[in-house]
C-alpha atoms as a PDB file:
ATOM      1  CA  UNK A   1       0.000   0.000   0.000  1.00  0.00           C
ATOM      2  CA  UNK A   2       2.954   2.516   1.035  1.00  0.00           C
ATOM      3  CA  UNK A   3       4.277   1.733  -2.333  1.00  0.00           C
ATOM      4  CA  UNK A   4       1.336   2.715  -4.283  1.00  0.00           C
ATOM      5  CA  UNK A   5       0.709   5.946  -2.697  1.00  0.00           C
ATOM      6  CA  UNK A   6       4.765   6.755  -3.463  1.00  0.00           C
ATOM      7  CA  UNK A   7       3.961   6.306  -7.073  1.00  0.00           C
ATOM      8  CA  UNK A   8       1.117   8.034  -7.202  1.00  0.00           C
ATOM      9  CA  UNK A   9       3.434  11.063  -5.671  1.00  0.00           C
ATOM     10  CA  UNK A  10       6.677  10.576  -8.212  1.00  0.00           C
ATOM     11  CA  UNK A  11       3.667  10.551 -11.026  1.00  0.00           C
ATOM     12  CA  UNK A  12       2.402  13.642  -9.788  1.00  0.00           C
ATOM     13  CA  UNK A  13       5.704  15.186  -9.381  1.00  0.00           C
ATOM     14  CA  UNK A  14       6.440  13.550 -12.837  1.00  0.00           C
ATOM     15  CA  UNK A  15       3.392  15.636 -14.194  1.00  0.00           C
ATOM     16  CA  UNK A  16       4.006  19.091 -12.838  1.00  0.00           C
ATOM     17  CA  UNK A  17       7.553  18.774 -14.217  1.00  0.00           C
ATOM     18  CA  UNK A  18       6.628  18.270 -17.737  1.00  0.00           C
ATOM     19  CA  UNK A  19       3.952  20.796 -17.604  1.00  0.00           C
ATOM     20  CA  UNK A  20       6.428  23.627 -16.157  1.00  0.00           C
ATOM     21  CA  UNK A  21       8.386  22.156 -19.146  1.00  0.00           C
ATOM     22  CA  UNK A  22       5.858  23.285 -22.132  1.00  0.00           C
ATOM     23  CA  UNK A  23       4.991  26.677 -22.669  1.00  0.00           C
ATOM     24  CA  UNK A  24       2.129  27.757 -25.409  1.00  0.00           C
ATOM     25  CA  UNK A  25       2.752  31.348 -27.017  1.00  0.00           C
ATOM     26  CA  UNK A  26      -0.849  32.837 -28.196  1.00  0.00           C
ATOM     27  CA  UNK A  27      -0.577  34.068 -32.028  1.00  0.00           C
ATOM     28  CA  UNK A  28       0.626  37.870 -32.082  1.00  0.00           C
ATOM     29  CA  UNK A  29       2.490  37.546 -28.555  1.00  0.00           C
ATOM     30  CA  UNK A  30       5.986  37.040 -27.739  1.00  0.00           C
ATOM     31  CA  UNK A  31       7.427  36.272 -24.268  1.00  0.00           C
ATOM     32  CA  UNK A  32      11.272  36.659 -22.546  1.00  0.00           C
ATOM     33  CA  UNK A  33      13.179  34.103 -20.975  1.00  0.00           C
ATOM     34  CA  UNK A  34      15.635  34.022 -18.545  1.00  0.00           C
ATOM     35  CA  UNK A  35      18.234  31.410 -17.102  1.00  0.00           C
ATOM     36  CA  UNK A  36      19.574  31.276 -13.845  1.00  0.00           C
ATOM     37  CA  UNK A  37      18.743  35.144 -13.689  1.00  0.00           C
ATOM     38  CA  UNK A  38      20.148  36.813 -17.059  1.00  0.00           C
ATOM     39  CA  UNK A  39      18.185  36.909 -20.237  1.00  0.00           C
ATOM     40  CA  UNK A  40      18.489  33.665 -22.252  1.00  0.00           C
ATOM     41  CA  UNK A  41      16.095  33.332 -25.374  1.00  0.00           C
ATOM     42  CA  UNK A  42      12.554  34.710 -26.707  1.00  0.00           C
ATOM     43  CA  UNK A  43       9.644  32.634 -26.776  1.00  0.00           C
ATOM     44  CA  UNK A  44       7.714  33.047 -30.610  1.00  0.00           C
ATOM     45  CA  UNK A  45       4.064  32.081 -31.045  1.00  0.00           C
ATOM     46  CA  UNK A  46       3.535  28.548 -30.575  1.00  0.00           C
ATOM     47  CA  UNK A  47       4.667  25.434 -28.602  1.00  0.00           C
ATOM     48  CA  UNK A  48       7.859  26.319 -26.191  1.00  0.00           C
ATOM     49  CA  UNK A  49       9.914  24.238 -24.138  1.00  0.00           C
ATOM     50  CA  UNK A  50      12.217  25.300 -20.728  1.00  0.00           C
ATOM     51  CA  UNK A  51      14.154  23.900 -18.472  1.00  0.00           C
ATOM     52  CA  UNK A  52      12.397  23.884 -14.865  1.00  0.00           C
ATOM     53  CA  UNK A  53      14.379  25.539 -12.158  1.00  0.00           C
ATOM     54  CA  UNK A  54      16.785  27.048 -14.765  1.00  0.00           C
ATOM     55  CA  UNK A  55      14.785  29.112 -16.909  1.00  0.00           C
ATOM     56  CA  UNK A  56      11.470  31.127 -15.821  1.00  0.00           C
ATOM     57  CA  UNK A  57       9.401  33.259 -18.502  1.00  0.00           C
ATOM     58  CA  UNK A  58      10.137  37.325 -17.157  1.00  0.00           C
ATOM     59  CA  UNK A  59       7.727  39.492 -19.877  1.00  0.00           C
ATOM     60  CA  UNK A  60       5.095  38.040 -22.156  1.00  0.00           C
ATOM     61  CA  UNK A  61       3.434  41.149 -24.252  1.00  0.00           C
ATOM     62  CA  UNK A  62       1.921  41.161 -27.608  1.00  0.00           C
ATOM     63  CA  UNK A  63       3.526  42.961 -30.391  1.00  0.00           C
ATOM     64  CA  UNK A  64       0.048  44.267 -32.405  1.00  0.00           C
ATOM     65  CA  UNK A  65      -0.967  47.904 -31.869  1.00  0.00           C
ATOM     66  CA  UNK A  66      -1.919  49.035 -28.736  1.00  0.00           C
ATOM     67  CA  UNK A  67      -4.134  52.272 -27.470  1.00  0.00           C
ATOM     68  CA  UNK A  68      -2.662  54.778 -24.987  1.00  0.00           C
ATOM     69  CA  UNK A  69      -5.155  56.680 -23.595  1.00  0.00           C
ATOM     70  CA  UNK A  70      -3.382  59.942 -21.965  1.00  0.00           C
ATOM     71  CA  UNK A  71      -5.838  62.153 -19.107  1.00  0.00           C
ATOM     72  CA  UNK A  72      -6.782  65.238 -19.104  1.00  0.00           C
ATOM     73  CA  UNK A  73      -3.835  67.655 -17.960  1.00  0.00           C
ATOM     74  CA  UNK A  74      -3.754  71.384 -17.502  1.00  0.00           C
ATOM     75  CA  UNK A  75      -1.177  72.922 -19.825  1.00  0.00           C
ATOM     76  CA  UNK A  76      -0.308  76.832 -19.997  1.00  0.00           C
ATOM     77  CA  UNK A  77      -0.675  78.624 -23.505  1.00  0.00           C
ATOM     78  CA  UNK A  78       2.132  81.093 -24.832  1.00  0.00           C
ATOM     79  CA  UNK A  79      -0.336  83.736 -24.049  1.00  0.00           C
ATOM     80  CA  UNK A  80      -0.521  82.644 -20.692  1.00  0.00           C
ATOM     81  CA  UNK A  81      -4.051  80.914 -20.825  1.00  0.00           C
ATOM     82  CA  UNK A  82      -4.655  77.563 -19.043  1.00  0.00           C
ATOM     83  CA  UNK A  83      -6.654  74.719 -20.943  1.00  0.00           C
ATOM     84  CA  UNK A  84      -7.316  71.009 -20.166  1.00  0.00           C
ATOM     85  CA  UNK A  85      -5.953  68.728 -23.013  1.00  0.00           C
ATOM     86  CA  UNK A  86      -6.264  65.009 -23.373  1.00  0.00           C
ATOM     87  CA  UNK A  87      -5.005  62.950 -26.324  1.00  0.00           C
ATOM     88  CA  UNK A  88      -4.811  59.068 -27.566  1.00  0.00           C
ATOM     89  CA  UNK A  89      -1.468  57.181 -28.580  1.00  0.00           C
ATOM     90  CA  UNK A  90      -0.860  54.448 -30.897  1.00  0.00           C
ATOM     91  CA  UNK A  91       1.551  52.413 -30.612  1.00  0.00           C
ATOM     92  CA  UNK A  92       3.279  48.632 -30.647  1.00  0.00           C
ATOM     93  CA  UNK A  93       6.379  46.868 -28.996  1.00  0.00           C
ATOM     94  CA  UNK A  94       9.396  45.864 -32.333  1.00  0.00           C
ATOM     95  CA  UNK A  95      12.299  44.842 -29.604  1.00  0.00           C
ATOM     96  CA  UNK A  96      10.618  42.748 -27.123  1.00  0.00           C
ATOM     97  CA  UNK A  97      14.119  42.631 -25.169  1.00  0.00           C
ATOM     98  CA  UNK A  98      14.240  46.807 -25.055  1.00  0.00           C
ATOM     99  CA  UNK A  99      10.953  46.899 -24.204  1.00  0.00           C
ATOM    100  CA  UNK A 100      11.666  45.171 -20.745  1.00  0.00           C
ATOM    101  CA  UNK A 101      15.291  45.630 -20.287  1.00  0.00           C
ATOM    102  CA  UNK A 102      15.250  49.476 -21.038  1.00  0.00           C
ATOM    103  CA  UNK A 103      12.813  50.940 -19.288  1.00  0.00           C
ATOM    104  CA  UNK A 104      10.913  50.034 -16.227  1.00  0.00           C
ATOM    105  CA  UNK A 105       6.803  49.862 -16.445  1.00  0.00           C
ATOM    106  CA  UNK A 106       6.779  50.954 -19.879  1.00  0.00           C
ATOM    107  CA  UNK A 107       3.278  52.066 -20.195  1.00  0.00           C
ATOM    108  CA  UNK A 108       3.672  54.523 -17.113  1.00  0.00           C
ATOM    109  CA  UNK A 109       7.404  56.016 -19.055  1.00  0.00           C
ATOM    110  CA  UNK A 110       5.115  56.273 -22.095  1.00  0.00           C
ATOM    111  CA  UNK A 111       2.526  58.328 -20.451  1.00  0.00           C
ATOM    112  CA  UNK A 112       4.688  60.640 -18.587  1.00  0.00           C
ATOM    113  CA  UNK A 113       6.240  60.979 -21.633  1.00  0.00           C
ATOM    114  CA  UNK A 114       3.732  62.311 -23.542  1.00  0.00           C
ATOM    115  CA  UNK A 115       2.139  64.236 -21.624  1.00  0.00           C
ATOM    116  CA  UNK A 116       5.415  66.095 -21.218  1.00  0.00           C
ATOM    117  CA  UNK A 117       5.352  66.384 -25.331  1.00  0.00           C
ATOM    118  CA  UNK A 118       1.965  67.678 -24.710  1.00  0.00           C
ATOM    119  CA  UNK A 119       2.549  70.395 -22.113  1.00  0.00           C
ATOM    120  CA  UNK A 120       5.549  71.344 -24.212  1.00  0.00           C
ATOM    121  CA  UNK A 121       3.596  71.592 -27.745  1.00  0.00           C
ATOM    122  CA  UNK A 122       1.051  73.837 -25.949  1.00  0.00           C
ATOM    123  CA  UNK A 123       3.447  76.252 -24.508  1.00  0.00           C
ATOM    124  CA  UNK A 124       4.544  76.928 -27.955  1.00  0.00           C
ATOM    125  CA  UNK A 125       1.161  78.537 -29.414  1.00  0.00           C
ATOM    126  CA  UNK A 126      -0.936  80.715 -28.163  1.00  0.00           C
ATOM    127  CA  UNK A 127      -5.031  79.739 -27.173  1.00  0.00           C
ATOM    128  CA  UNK A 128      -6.425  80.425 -30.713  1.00  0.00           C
ATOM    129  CA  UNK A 129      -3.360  78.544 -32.443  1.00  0.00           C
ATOM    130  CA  UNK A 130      -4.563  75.572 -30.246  1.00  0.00           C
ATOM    131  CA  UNK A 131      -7.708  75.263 -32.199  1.00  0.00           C
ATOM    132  CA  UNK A 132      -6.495  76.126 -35.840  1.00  0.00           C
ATOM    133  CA  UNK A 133      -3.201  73.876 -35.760  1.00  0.00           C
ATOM    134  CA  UNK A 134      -4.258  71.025 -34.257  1.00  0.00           C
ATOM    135  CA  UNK A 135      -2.954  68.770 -37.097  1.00  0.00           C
ATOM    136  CA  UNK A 136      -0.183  70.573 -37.356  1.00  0.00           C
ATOM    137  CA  UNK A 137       0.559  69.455 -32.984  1.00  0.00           C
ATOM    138  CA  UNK A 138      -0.315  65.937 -33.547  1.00  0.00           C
ATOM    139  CA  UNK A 139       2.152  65.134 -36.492  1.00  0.00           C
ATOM    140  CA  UNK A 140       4.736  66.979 -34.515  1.00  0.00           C
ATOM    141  CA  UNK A 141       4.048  65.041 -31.089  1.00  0.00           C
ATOM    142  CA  UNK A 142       4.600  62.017 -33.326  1.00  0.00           C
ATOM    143  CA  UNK A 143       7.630  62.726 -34.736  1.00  0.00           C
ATOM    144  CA  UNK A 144       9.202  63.088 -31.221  1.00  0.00           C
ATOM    145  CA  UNK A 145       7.548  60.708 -29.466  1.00  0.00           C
ATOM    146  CA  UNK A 146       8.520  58.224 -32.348  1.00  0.00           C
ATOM    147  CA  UNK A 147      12.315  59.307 -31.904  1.00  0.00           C
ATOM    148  CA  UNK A 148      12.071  59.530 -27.619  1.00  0.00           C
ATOM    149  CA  UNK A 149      10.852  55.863 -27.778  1.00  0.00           C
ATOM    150  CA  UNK A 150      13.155  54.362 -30.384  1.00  0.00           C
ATOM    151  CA  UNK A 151      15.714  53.216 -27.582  1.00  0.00           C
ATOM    152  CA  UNK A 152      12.649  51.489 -26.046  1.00  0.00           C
ATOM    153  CA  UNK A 153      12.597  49.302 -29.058  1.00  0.00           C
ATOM    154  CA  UNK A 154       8.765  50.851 -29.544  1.00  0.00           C
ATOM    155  CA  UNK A 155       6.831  52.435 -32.669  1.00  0.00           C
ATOM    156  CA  UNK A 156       4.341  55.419 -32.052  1.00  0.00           C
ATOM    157  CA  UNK A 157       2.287  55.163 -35.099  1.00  0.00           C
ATOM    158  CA  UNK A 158      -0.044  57.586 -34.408  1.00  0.00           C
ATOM    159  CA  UNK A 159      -1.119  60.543 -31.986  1.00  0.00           C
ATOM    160  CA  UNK A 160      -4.555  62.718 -31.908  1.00  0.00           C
ATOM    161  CA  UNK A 161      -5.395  65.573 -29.689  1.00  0.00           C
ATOM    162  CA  UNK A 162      -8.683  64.975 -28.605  1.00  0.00           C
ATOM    163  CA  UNK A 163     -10.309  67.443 -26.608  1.00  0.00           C
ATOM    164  CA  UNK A 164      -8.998  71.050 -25.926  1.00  0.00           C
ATOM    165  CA  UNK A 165     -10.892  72.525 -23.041  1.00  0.00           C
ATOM    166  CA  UNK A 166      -9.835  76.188 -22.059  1.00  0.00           C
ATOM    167  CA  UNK A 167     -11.300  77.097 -17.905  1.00  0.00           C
ATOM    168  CA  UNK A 168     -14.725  78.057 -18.362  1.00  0.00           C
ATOM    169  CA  UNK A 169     -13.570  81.921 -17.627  1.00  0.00           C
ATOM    170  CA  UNK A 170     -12.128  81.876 -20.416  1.00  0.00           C
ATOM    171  CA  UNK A 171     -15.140  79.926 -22.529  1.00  0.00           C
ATOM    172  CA  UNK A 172     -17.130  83.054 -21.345  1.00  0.00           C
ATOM    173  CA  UNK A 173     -14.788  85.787 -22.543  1.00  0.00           C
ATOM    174  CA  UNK A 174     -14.290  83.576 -25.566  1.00  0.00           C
ATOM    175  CA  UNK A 175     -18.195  83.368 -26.062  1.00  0.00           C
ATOM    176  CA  UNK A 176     -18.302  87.427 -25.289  1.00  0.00           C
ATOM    177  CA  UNK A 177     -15.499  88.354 -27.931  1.00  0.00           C
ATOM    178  CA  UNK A 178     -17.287  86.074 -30.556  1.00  0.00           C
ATOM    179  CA  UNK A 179     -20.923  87.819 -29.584  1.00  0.00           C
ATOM    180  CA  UNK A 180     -18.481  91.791 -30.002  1.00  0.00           C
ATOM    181  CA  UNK A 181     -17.040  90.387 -33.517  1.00  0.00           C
ATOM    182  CA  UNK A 182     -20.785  89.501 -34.644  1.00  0.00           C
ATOM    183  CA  UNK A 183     -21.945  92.498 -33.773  1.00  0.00           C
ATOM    184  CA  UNK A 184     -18.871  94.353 -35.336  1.00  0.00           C
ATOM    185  CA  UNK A 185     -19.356  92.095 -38.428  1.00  0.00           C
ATOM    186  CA  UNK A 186     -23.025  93.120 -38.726  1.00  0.00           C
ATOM    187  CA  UNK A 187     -22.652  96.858 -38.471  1.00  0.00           C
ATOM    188  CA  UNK A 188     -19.716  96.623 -41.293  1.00  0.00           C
ATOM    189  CA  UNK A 189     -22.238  94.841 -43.397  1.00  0.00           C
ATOM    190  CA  UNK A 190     -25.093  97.484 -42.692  1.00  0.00           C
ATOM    191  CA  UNK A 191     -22.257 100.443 -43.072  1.00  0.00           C
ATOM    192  CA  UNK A 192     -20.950  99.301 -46.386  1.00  0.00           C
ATOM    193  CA  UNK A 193     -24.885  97.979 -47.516  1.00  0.00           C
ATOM    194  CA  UNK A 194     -25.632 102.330 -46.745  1.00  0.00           C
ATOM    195  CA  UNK A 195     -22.893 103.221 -48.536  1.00  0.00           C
ATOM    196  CA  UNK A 196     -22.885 101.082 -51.446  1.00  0.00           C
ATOM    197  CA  UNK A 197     -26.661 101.539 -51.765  1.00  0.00           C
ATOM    198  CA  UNK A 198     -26.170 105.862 -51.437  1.00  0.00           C
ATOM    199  CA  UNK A 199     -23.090 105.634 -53.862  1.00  0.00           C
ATOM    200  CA  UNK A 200     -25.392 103.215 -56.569  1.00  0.00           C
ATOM    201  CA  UNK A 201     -27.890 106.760 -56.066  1.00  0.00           C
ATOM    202  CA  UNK A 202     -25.783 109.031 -56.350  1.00  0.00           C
ATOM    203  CA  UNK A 203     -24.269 107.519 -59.260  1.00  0.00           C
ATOM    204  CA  UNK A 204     -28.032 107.304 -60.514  1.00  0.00           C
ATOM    205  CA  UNK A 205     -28.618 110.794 -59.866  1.00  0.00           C
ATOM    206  CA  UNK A 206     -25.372 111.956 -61.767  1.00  0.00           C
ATOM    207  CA  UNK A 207     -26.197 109.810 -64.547  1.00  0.00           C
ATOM    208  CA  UNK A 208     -29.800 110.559 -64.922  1.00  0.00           C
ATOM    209  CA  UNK A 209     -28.432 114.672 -65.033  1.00  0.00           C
ATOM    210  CA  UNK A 210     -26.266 113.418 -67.878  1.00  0.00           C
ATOM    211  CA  UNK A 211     -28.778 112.168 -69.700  1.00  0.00           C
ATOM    212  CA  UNK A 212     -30.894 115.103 -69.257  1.00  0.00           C
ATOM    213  CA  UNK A 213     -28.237 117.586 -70.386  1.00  0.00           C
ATOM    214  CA  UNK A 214     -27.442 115.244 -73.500  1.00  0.00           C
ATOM    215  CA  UNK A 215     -31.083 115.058 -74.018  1.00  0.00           C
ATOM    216  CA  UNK A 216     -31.706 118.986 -73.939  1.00  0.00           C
ATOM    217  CA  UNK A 217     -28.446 119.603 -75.776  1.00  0.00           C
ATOM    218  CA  UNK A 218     -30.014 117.269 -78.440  1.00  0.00           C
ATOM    219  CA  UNK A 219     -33.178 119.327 -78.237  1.00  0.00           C
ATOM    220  CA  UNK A 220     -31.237 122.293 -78.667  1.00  0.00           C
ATOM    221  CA  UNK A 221     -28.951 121.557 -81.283  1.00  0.00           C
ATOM    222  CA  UNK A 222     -32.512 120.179 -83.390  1.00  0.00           C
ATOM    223  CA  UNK A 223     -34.341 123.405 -82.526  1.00  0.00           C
ATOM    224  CA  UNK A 224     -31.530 125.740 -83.668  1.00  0.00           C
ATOM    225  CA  UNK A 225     -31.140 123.365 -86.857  1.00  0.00           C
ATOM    226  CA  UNK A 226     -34.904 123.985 -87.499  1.00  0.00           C
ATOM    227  CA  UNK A 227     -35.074 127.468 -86.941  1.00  0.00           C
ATOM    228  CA  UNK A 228     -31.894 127.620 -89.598  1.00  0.00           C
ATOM    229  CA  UNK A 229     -33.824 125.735 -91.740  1.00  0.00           C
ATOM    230  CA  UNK A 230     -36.577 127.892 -91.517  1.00  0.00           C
ATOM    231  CA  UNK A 231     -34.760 131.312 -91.741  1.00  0.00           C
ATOM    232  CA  UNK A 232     -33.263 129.339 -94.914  1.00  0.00           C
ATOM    233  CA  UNK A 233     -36.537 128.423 -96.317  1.00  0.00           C
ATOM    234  CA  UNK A 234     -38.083 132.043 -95.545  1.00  0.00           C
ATOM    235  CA  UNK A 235     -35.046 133.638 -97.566  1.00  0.00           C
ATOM    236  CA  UNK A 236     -35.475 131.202-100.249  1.00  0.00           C
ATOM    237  CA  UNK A 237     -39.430 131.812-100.820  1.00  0.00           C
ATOM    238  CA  UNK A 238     -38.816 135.374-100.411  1.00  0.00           C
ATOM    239  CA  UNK A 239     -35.743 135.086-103.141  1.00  0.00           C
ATOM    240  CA  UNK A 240     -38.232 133.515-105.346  1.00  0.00           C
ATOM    241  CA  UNK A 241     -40.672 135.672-104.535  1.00  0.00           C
ATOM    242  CA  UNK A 242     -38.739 138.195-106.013  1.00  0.00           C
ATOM    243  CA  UNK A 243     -37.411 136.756-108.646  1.00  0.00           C
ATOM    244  CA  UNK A 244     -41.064 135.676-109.820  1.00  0.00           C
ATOM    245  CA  UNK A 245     -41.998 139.834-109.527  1.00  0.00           C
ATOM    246  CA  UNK A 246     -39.569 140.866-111.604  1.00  0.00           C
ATOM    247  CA  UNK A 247     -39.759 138.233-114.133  1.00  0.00           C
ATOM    248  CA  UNK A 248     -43.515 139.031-113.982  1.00  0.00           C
ATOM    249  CA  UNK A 249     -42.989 142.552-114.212  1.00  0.00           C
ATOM    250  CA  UNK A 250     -40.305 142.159-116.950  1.00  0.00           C
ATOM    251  CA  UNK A 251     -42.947 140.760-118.906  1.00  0.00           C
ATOM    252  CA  UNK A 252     -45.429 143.011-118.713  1.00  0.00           C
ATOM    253  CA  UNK A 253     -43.163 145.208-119.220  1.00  0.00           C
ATOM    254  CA  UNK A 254     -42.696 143.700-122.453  1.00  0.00           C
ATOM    255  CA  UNK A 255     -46.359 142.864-123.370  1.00  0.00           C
ATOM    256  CA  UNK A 256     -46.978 146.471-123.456  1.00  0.00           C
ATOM    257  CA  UNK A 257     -43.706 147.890-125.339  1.00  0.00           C
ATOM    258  CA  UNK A 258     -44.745 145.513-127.785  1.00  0.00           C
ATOM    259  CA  UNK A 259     -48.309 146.924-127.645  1.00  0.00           C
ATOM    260  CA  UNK A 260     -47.529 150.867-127.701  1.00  0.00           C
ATOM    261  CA  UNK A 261     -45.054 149.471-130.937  1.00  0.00           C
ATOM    262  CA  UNK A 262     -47.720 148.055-132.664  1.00  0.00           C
ATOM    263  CA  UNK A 263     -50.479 150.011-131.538  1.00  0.00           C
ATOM    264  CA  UNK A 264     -50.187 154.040-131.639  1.00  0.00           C
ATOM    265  CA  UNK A 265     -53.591 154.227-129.550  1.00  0.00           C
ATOM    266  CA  UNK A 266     -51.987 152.056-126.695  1.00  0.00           C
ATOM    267  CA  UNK A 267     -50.211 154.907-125.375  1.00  0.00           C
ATOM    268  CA  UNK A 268     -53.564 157.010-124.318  1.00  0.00           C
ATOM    269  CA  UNK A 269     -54.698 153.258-122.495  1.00  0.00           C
ATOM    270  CA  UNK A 270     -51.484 153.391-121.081  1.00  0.00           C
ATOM    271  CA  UNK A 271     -51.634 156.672-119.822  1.00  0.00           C
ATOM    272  CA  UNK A 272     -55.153 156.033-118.241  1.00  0.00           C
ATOM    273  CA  UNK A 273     -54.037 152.869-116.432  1.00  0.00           C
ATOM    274  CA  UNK A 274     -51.118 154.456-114.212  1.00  0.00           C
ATOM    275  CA  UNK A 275     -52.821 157.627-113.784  1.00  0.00           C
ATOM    276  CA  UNK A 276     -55.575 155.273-111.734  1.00  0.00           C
ATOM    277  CA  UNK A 277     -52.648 153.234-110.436  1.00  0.00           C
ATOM    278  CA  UNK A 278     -51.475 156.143-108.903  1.00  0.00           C
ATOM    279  CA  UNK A 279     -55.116 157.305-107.828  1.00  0.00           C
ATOM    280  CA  UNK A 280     -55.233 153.984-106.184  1.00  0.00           C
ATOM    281  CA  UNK A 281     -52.133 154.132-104.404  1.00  0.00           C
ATOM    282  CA  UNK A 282     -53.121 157.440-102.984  1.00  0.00           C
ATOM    283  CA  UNK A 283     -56.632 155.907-102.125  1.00  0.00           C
ATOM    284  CA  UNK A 284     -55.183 153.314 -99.919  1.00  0.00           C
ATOM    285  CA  UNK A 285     -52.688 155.602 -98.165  1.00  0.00           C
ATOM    286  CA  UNK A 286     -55.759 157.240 -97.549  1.00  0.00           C
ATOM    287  CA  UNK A 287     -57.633 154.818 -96.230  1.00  0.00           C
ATOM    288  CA  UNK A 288     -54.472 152.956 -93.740  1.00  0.00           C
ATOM    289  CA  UNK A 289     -54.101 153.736 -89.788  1.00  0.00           C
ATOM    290  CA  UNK A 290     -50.965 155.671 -90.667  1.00  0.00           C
ATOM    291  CA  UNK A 291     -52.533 158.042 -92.764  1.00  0.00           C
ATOM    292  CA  UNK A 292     -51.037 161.711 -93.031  1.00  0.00           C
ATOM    293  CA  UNK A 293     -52.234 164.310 -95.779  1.00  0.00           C
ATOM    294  CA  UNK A 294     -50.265 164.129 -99.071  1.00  0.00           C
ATOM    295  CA  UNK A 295     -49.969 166.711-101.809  1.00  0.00           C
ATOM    296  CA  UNK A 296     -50.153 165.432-105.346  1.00  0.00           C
ATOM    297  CA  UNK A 297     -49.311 167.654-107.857  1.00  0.00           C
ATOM    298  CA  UNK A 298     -51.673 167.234-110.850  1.00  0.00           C
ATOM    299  CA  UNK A 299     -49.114 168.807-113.051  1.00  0.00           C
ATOM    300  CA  UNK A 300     -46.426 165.868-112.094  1.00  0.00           C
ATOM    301  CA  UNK A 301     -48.773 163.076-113.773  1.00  0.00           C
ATOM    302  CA  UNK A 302     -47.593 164.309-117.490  1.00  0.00           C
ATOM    303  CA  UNK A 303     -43.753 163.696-116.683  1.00  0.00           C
ATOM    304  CA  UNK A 304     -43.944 160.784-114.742  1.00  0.00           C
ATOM    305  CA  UNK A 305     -46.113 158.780-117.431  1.00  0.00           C
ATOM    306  CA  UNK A 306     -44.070 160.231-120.051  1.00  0.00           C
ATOM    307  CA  UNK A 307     -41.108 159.093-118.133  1.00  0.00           C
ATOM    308  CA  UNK A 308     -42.729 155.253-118.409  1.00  0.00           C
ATOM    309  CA  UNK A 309     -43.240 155.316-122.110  1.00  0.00           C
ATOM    310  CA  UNK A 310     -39.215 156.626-122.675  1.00  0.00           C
ATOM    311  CA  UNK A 311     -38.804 153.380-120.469  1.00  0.00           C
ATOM    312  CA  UNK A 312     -40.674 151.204-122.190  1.00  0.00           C
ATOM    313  CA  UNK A 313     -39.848 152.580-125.562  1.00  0.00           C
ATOM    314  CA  UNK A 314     -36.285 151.525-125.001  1.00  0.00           C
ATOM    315  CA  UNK A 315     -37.547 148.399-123.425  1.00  0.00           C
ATOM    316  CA  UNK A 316     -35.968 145.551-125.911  1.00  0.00           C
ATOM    317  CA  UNK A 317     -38.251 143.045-127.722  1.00  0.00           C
ATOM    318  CA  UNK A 318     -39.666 140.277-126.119  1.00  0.00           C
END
């Protein structure tokens, strides 16, 4: 019976030895292992076998990309404004043995780390810069905290500012300066709305008095040309006028030197129609508003018919 039960005890001894023997690496993990204190080997995915007593597994980790989420810290613009900033870190293990051997409680190095970065990337801008350039802070927090963690054998693939919280004294004088540059906005608008919309009349005014002017200028230049035109048509009906009288009277004239030529008689007719002509004419000066008294001298009717017939006696033939 004593025998049995010291079998049963070397089997179980037997059993815990080959299981501290075997050691099962998940897919995407990677594990460190020392002998008799100093680092010996590294463990890759899959089945792994060590020697009991001698070696014992220090650091299992998995190399595929990890999240880093940093708190919120206060951090001190140039301008001397505090805000609360918080951020998220990507990042995965390439040198399992720096990972362990060259830093102690990576994570916590990490986070100090960047929130240092942080604190420092702030302190460069000022509180508006914050908001604008917030790209522009992430790529450079991942260029340094890609080249601060190379000797940790560890890759920072990526880096985001996520929230950007200035003290809620300065939210309110943020809120009131954005309310003042509305309102100064608004009464540019309205100022240059008035002035565009009294320049666009006075411009209409001006323009309309051009027009006018042109227009009576236009009337003016017509009006003269018409009264020219009339002054011009006046002289010419008057010209022919004329011209029509004396033809017409150069052919009477005619009519009756050839009449006292071929009649002898004529001459007595002749005498008889200017003498009451010249009745006539004294008639209507008679008989006009202007009237004054006139003196005709019976005697003068002799020479001044005898004076026609010398004139038409040396009137030449028709």
């Amino acid at each position: 019976m004593g025998e049995f039960f010291g079998f049963l005890i070397l089997l179980a001894l037997g059993g815990s030895g080959v299981a501290s023997t075997v050691r099962i690496i998940n897919q995407s993990n990677m594990a460190l292992v020392e002998r008799l204190g100093s680092y010996s080997r590294r463990l890759e995915p899959g089945l792994n076998f060590v020697v009991p007593v001698l070696d014992k597994v220090v650091y299992q980790e998995t190399i595929r990309e990890k999240v880093l989420d940093i708190p919120p810290q206060q951090c001190i613009t140039r301008d001397n404004v505090a805000i609360s900033v918080d951020a998220v870190v990507y990042w995965r293990i390439l040198d399992m043995e720096r990972a362990y051997y060259k830093v102690e409680n990576l994570k916590m190095a990490m986070i100090n780390l960047v929130l240092t970065q942080i604190r420092s990337e702030m302190g460069k801008l000022e509180l508006d810069e914050t908001f604008t350039a917030r790209s522009q802070v992430n790529e450079m927090l991942l260029q340094e905290l890609d080249v601060a963690t190379d000797p940790w054998g560890v890759k920072v693939t990526r880096v985001e500012l996520r929230d950007i919280v200035p003290s809620k004294a300065v939210q309110e004088s943020m809120e009131m300066q954005m309310t003042a540059e509305r309102r100064k906005r608004a009464a540019i608008l309205t100022s240059e709305g008035e002035r565009e919309a009294a320049v666009n009349s006075a411009r209409g005014k001006a323009e309309a008095q051009v027009l006018d002017a042109e227009a009576q200028k236009k009337s003016s230049i017509l009006a003269a040309e018409a009264d020219q035109k009339v002054v011009i048509l006046k002289a010419q009906a008057e010209q022919q006028d004329q011209i029509l009288r004396a033809q017409g009277t150069a052919e009477a004239m005619k009519v009756v030197a050839k009449a006292l030529r071929e009649d002898p008689q004529a001459r007595e007719a002749l005498q008889f129609l200017l003498a009451r002509g010249y009745l006539d004419m004294g008639e209507k000066i008679g008989n006009s508003d202007s009237s004054k008294v006139m003196f005709m001298d019976p005697r003068a009717i002799p020479a001044t018919l005898e004076g026609v017939r010398a004139l038409l006696e040396n009137t030449p033939n028709a």
